[in-house]
N, C-alpha and C. Protein backbone atom coordinates (compact mmCIF):
# COMPACT_ATOMS: atom_id res chain seq x y z
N UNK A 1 303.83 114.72 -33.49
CA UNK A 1 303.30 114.03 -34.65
C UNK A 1 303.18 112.54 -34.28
N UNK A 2 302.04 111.86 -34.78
CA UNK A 2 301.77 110.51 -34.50
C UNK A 2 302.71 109.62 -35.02
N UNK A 3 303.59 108.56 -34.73
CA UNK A 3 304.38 107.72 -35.43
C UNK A 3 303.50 106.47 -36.27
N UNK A 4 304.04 105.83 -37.24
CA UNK A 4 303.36 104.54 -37.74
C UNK A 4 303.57 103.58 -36.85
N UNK A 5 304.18 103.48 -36.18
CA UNK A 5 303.90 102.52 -34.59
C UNK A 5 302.36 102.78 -33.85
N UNK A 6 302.54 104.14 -33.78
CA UNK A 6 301.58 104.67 -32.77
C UNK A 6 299.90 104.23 -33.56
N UNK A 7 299.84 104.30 -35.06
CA UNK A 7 299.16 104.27 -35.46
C UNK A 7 298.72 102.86 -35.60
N UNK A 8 299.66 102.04 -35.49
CA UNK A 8 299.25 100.51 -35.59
C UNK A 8 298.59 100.11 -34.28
N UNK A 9 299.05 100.32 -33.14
CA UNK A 9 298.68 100.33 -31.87
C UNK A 9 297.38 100.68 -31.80
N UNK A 10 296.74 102.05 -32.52
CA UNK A 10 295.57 102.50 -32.10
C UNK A 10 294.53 101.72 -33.00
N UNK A 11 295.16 101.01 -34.06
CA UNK A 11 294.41 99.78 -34.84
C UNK A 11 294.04 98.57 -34.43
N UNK A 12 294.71 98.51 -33.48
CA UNK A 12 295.02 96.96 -32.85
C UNK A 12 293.94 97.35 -31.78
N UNK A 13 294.03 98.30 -30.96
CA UNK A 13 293.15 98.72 -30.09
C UNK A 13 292.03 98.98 -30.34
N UNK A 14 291.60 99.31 -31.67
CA UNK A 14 290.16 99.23 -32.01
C UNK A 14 289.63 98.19 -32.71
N UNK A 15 290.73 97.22 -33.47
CA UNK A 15 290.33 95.85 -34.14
C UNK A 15 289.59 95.22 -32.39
N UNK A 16 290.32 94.80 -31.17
CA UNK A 16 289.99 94.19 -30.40
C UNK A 16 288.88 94.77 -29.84
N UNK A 17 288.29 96.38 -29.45
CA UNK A 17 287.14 96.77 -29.01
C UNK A 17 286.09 96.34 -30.27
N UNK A 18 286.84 95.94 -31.43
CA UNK A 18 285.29 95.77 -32.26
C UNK A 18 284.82 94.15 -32.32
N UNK A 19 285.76 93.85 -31.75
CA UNK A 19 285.02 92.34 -31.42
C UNK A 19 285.03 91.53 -30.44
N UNK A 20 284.48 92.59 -29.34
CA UNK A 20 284.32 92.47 -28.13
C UNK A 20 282.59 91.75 -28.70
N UNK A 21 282.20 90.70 -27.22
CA UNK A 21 281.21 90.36 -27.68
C UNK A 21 279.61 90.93 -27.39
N UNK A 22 279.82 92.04 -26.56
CA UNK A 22 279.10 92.68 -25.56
C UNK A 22 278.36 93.95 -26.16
N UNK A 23 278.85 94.24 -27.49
CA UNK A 23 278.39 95.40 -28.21
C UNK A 23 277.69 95.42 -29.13
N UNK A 24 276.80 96.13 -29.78
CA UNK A 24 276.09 96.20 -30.87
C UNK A 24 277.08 96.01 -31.85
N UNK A 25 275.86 95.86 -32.87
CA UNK A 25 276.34 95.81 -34.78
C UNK A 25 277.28 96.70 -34.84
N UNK A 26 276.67 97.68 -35.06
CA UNK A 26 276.83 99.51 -35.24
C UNK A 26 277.84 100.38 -34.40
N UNK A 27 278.33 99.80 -32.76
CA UNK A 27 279.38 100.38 -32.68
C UNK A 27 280.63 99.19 -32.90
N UNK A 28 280.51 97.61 -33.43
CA UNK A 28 281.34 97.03 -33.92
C UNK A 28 282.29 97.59 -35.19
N UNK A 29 280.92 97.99 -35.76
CA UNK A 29 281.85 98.35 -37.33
C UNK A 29 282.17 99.66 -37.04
N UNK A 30 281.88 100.82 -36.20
CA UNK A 30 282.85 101.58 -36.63
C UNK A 30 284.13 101.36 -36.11
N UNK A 31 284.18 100.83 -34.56
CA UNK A 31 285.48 100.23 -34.74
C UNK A 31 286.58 99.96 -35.37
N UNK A 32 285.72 98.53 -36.35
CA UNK A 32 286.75 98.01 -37.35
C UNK A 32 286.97 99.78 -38.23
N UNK A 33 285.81 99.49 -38.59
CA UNK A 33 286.07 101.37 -39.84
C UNK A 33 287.74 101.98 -39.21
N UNK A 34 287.50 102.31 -37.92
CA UNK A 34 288.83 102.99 -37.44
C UNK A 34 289.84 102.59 -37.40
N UNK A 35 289.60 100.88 -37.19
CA UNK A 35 291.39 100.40 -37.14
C UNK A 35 291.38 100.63 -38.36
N UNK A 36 291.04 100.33 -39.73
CA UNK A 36 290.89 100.17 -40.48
C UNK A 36 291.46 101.78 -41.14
N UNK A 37 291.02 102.37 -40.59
CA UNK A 37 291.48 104.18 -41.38
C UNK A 37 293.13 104.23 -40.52
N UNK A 38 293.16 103.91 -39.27
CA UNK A 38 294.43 103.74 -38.86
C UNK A 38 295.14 103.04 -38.77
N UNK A 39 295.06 101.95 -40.04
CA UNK A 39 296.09 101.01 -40.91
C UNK A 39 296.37 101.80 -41.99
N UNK A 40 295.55 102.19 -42.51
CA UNK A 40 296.12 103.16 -43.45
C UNK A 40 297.07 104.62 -43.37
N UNK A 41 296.63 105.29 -42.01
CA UNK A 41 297.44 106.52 -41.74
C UNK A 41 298.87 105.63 -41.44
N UNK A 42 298.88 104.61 -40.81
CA UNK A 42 300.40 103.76 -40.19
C UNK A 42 301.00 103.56 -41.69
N UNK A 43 300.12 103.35 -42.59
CA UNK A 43 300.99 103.13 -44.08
C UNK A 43 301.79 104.48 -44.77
N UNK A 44 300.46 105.42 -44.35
CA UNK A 44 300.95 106.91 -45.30
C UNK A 44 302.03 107.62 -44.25
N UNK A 45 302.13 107.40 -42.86
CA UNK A 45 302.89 107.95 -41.67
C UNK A 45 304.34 107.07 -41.98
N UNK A 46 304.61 105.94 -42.45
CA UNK A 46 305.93 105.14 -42.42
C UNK A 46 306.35 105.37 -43.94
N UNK A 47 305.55 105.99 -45.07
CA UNK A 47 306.24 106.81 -46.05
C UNK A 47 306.65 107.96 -46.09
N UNK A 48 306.37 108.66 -44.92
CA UNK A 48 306.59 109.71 -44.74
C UNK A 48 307.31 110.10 -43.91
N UNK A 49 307.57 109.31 -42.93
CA UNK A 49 309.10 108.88 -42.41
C UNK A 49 310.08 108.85 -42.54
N UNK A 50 310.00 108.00 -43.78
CA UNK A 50 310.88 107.25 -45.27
C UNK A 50 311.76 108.52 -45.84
N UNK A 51 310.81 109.29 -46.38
CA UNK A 51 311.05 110.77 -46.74
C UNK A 51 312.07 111.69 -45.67
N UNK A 52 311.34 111.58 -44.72
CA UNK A 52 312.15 112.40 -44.12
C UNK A 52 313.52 112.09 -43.53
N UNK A 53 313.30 110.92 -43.12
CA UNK A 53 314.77 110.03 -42.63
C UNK A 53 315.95 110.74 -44.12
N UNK A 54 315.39 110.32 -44.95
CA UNK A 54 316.06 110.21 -46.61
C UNK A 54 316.24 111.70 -47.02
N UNK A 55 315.43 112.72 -46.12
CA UNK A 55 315.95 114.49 -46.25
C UNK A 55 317.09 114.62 -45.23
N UNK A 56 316.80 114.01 -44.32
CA UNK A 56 317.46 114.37 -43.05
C UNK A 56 319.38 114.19 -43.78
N UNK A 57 319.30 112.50 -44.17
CA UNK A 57 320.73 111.86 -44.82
C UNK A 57 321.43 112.85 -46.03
N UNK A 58 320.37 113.42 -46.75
CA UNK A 58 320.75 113.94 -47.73
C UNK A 58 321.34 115.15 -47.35
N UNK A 59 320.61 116.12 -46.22
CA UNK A 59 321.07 117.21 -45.91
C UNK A 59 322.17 117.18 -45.16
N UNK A 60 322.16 115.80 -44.61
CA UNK A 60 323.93 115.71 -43.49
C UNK A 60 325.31 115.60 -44.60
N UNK A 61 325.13 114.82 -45.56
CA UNK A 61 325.87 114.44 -46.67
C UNK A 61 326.09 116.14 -47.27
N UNK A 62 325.57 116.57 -47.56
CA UNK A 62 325.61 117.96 -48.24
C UNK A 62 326.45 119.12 -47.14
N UNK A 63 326.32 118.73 -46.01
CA UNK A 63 327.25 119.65 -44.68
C UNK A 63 328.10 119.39 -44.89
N UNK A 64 328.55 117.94 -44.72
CA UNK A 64 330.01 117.45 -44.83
C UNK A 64 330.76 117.38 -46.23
N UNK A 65 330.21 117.44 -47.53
CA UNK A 65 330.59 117.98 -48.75
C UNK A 65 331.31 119.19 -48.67
């Protein structure tokens, strides 16, 4: 599974290919478009993290009960 690290990384990596100066309009923006969709998966991937870290605690707490 992709981490919200991993996902920021692949944002950062397409923010900088989209403004490279060497490329068209059209493959600039989808670029951005992508970092841009993978700022958002890094948002919904580090709540969901959140979650699970917070199942993981709950279910250790409940062993040792």
């Amino acid at each position: 599974m992709v981490t919200s690290d991993q996902c920021r990384t692949y944002s950062n990596e397409h923010k900088v290919l989209g403004i490279a100066a060497d490329i068209s309009i059209q493959r600039a923006t989808a670029h951005m478009g992508i970092s841009r969709s993978w700022t958002l998966l890094a948002s919904e991937m580090k709540r969901l993290e959140a979650v699970i870290d917070e199942e993981v605690t709950t279910a250790q707490q409940n062993d040792f009960a």
